[in-house]
Protein backbone atom coordinates (compact mmCIF):
# COMPACT_ATOMS: atom_id res chain seq x y z
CA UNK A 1 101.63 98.30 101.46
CA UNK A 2 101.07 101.22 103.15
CA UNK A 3 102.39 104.78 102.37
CA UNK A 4 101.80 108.01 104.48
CA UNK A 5 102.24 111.37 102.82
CA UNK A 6 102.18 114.41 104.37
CA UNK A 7 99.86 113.72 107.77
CA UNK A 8 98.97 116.72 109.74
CA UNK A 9 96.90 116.55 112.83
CA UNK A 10 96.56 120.46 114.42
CA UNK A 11 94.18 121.06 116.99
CA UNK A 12 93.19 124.77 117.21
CA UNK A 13 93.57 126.62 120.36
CA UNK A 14 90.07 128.84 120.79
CA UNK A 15 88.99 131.63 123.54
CA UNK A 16 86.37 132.59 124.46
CA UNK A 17 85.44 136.36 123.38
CA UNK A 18 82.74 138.61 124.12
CA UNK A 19 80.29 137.64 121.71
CA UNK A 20 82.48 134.36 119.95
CA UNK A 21 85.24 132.08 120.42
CA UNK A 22 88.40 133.12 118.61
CA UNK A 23 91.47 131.31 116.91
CA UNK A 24 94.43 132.10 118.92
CA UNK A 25 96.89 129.14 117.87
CA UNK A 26 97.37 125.59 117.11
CA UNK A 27 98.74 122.34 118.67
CA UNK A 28 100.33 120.86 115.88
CA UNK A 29 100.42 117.42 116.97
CA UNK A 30 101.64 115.83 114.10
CA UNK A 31 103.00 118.31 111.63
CA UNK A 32 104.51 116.46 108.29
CA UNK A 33 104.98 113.09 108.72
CA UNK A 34 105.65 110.60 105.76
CA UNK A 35 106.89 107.15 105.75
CA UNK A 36 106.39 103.36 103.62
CA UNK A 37 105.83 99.88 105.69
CA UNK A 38 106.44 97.22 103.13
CA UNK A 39 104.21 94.14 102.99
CA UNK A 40 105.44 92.16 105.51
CA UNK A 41 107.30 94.53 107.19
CA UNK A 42 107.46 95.81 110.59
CA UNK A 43 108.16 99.49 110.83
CA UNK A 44 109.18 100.84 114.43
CA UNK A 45 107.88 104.33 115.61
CA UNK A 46 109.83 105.67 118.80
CA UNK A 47 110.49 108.81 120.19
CA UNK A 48 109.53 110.37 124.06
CA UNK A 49 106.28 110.39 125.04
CA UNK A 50 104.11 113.87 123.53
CA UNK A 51 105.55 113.29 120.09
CA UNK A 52 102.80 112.72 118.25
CA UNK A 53 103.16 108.63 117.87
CA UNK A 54 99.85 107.96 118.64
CA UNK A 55 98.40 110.61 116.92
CA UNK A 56 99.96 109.55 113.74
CA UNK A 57 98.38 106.31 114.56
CA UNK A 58 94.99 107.05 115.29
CA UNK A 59 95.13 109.67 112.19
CA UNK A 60 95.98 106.58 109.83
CA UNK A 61 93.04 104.58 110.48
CA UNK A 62 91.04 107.86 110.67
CA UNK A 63 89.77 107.24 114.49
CA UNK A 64 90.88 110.75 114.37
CA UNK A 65 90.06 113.58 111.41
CA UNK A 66 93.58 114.57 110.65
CA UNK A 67 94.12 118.11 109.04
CA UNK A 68 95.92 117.17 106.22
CA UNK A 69 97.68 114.06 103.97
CA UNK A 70 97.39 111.50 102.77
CA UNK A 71 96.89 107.31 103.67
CA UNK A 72 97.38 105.11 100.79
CA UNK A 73 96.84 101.10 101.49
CA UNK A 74 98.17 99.30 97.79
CA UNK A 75 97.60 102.88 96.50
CA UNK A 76 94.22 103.20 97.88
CA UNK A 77 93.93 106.80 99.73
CA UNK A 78 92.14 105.39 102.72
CA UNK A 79 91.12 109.32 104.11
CA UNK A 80 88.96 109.82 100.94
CA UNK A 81 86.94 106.49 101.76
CA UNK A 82 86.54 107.34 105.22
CA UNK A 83 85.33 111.14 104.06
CA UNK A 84 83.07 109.62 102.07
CA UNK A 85 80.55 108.23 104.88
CA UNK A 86 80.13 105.24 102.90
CA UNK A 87 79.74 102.30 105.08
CA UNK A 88 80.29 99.09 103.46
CA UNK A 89 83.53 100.70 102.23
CA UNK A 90 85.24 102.08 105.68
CA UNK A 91 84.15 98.45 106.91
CA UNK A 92 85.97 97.12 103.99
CA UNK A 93 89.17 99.34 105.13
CA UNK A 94 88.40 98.58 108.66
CA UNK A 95 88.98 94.67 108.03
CA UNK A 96 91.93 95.88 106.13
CA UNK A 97 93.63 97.36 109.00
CA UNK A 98 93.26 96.96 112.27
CA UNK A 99 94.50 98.49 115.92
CA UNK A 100 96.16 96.63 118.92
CA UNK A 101 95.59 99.02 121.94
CA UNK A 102 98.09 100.27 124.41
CA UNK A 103 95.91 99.64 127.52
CA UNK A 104 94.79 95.92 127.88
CA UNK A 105 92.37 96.60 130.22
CA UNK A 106 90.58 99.80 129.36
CA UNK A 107 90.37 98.75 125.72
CA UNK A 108 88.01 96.07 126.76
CA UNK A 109 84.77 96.49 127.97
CA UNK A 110 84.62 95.07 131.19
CA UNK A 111 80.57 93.93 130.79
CA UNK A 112 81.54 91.71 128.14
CA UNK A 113 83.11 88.22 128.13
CA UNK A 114 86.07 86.98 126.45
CA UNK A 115 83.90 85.86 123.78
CA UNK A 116 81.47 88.48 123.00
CA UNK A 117 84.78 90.49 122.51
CA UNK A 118 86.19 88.48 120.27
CA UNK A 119 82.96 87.96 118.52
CA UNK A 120 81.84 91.18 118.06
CA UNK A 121 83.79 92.21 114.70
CA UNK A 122 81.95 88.77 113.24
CA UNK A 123 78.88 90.68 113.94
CA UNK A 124 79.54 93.91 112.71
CA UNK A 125 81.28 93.05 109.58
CA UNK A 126 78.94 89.62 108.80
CA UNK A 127 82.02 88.10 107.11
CA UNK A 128 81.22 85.10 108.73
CA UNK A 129 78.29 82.77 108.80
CA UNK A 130 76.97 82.49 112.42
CA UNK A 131 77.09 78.90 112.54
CA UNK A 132 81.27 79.16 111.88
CA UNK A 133 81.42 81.63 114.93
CA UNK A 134 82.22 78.57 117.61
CA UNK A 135 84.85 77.57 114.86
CA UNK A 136 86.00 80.85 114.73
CA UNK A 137 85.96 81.53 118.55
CA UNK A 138 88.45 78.48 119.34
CA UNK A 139 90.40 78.72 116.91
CA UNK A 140 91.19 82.63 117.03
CA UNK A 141 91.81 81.94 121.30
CA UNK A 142 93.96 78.93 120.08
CA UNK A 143 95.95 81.65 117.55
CA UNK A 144 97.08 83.62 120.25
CA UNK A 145 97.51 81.12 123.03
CA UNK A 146 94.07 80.88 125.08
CA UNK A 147 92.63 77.85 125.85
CA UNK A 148 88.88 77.38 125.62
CA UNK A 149 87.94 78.18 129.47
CA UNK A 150 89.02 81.78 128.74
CA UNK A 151 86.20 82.22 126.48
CA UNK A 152 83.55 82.45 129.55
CA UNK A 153 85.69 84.95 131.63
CA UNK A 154 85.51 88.52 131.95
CA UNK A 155 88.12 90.98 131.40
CA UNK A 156 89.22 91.59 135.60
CA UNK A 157 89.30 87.60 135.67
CA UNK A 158 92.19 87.48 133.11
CA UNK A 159 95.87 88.58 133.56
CA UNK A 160 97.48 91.43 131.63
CA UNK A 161 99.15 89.37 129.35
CA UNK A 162 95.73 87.61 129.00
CA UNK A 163 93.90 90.44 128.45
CA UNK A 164 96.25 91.68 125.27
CA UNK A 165 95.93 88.89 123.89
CA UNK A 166 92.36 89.02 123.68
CA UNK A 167 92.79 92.13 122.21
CA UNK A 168 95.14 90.60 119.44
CA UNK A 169 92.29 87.94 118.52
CA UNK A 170 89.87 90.66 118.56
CA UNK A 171 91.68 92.85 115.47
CA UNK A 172 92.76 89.17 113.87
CA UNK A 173 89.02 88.07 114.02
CA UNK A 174 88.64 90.16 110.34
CA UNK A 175 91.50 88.30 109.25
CA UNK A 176 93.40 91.94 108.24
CA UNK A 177 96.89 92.03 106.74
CA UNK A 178 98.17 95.59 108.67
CA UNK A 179 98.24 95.61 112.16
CA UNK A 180 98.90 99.16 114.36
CA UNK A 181 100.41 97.94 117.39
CA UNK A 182 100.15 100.61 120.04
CA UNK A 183 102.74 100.21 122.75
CA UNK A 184 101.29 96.89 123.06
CA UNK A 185 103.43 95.46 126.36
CA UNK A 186 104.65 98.96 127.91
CA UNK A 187 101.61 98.18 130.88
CA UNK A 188 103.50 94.32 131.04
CA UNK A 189 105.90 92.73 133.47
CA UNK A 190 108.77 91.84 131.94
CA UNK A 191 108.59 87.89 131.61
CA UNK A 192 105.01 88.67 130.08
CA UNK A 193 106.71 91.69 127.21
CA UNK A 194 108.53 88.26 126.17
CA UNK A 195 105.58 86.11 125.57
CA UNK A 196 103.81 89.22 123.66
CA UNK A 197 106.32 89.92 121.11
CA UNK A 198 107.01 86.24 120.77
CA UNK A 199 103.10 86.32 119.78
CA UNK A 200 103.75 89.17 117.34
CA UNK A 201 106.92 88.22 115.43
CA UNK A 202 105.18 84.57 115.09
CA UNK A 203 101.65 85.95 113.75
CA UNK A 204 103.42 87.74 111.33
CA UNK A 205 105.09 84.67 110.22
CA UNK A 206 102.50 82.56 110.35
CA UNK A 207 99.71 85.36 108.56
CA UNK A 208 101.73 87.20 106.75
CA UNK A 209 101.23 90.40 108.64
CA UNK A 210 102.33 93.80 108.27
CA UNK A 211 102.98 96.05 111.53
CA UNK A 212 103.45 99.63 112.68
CA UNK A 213 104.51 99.31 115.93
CA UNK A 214 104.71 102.08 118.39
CA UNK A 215 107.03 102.14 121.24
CA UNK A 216 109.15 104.00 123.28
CA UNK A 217 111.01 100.49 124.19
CA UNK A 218 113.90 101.01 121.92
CA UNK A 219 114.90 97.31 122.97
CA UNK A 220 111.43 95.68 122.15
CA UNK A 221 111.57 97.64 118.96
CA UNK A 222 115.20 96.39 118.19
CA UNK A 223 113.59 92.68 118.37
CA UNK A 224 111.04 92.93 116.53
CA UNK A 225 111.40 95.74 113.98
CA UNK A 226 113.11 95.79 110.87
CA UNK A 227 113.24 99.43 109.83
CA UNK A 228 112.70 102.42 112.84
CA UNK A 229 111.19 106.09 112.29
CA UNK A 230 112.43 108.21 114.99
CA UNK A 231 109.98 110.94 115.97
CA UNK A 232 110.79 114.39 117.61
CA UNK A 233 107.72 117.18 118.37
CA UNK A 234 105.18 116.15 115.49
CA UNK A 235 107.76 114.93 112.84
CA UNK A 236 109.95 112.15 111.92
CA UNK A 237 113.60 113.08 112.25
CA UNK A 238 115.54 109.35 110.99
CA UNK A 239 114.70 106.93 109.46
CA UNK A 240 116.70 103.42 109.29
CA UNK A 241 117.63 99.83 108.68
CA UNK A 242 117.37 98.68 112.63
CA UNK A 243 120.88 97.45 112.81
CA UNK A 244 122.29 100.28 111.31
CA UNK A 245 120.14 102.73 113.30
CA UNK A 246 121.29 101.05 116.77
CA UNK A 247 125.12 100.86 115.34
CA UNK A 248 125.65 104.62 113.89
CA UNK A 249 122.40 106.82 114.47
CA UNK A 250 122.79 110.21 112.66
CA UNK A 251 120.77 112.28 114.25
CA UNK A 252 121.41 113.08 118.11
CA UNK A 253 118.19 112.73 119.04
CA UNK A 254 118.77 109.41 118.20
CA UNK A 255 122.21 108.92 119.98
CA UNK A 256 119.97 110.04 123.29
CA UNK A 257 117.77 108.01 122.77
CA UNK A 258 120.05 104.79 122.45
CA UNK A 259 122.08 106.09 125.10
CA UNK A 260 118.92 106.02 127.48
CA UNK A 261 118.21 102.02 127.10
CA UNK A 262 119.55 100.69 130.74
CA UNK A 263 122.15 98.10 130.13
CA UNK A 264 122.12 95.66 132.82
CA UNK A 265 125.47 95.22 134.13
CA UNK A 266 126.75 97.07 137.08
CA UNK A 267 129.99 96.91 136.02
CA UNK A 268 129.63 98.79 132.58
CA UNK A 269 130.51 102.22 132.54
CA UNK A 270 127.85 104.09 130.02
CA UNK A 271 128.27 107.19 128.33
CA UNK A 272 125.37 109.27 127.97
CA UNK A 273 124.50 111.47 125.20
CA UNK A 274 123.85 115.40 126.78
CA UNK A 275 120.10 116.17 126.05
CA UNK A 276 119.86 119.56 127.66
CA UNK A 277 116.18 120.66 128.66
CA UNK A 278 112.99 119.08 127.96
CA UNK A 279 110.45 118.79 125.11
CA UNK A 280 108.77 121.69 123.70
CA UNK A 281 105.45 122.53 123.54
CA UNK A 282 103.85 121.18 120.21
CA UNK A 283 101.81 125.05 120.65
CA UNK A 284 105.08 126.98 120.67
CA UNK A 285 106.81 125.02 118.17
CA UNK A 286 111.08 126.45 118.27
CA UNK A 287 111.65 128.02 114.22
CA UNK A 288 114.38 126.36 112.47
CA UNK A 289 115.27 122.96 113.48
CA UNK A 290 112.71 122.08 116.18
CA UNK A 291 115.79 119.85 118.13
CA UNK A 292 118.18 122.81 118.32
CA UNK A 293 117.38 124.22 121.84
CA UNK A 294 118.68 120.71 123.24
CA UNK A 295 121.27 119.60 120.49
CA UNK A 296 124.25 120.02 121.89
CA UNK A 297 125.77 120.25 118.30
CA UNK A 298 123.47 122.57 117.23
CA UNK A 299 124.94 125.45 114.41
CA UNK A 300 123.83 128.77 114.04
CA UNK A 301 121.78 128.24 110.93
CA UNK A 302 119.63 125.14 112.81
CA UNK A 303 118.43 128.19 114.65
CA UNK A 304 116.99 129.42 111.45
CA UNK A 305 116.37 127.22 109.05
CA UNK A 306 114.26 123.44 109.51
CA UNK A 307 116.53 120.80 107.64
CA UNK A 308 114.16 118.01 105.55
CA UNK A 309 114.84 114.75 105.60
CA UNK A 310 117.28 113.57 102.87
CA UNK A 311 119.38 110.34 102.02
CA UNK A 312 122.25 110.19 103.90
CA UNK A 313 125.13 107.65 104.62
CA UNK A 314 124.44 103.91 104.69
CA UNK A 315 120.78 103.80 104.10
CA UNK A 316 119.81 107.17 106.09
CA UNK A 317 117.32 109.60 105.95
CA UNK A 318 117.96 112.22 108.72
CA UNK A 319 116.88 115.55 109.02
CA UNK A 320 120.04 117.49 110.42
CA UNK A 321 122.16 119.97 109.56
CA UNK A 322 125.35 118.93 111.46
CA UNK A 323 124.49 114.11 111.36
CA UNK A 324 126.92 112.27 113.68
């Protein structure tokens, strides 16, 4: 359904001169990233937060200009419509695909009520008759477990589990069939992460949806992902079956990772995988394999040369000189 090839996303780095700015480097956000979600699918993005997960994201559904690459939806390139300034088409995209914020709270406007949210992709995209909008009110509050008193109240008047669910009706209310979930329960209490991805996985059953969902939750990814893309500093480093990627990751970015998800049992003795350092800068990019500063099986030619990402064993692709 949806394939990304090639997405950059580079900020420039200007100063000021004596008589103009000047070029003096670039953040390369996201620097080469390509990956498939399958109709239906749910594709998990992790990696540490700075990696360019968002950006990919936001680059996708072009609420940012990326720098390069391509977006194809059923082999539509989705950039070139958005280029284009045409309106009736990006709102045709726009009910397409739609974006489930990480923030509850501030991705609400806090003037509005529960149903002027809700209500206000109806009016922008006039795909459905006024007179349905009640209809369509109750029964997108009833989709995603509201009752009908929650349509007069104002975003500080609803919990945080509330609250993201209004912003799931919101991006259902064009009825779209690829959802961007953002980190969607990282601001949640526990109990209410449950209830959220409960929402999710059943939505997709029930609608037929398609997600990208963004997380740095390895264990709410586990649940409700069925392939995960592992991001390091702007690029996608394995990619992999979920089972298979929790049982024998390849790359050992990946095995640190895995090795970070708190198990909880006091008795159990954990092992965990030496990550020495922190992330780079995404202006001073490392040459050669971006991981090798902190890999602690790093070989002299990772210091040199930046592996790609190629098939490797059971269902694989890693991008690694020296795999687990």
């Amino acid at each position: 359904m949806i394939a990304v090839e090639s997405l950059q996303k580079h900020y420039p780095i200007r100063r000021r001169g004596v008589f103009r700015r000047r070029s003096t480097g670039a953040v390369r956000a996201v620097d080469d990233v390509s990956f498939t979600v399958a109709s239906g699918e749910t594709l998990g993005l992790v990696g540490e937060s700075g990696c360019g997960k968002t950006t990919t994201a936001r680059a996708m559904l072009h609420l940012i200009e990326p720098s390069a690459g391509r977006v194809l939806l059923e082999g539509e390139d989705v950039l070139a419509v958005f280029r284009r300034g045409e309106r009736r088409e990006e709102l045709r995209l726009r009910r397409r695909m739609q974006y489930v914020f990480q923030d509850p709270y501030l991705s609400l406007n806090p003037r509005w009520t529960v149903a002027e949210t809700i209500l206000e992709p109806l009016r922008v995209h006039a795909h459905v008759p006024r007179a349905q909008w009640e209809e369509r009110l109750a029964h997108l509050l009833d989709l995603v477990g509201l009752e009908a008193a929650h349509a007069a109240r104002y975003p500080h008047e609803c919990s945080g589990g509330q609250r993201q669910r209004v912003g799931i009706a919101r991006a259902l209310a064009v009825e779209p069939g690829f959802l961007i979930c953002d980190e969607p329960v990282s601001s949640l209490d526990v109990s209410v992460r449950a209830q959220i991805l409960n929402l999710l996985v059943e939505l997709q059953e029930r609608l037929g949806l398609t997600y990208l969902y963004i997380s740095h939750d390895l264990a709410s990814v586990r649940f409700i992902a069925g392939r995960v893309a592992v991001m390091y500093l702007g690029r996608i480093v394995e990619t992999a079956n979920v089972e298979t990627l929790f049982a024998h990751p390849r790359h050992h970015y990946t095995a640190a990772l895995l090795a970070a998800i708190p198990v909880p049992d006091p008795d159990t003795r954990i092992v965990r995988a030496v990550v020495a350092g922190e992330l780079p800068s995404a202006m001073n990019i490392p040459p050669g394999c971006r991981f090798h500063p902190r890999c602690p099986a790093a070989l002299p030619r990772c210091r040199e040369i930046d592996p790609p990402l190629e098939l490797a064993a059971d269902g694989h692709l890693v991008a690694c000189h020296n795999p687990r």
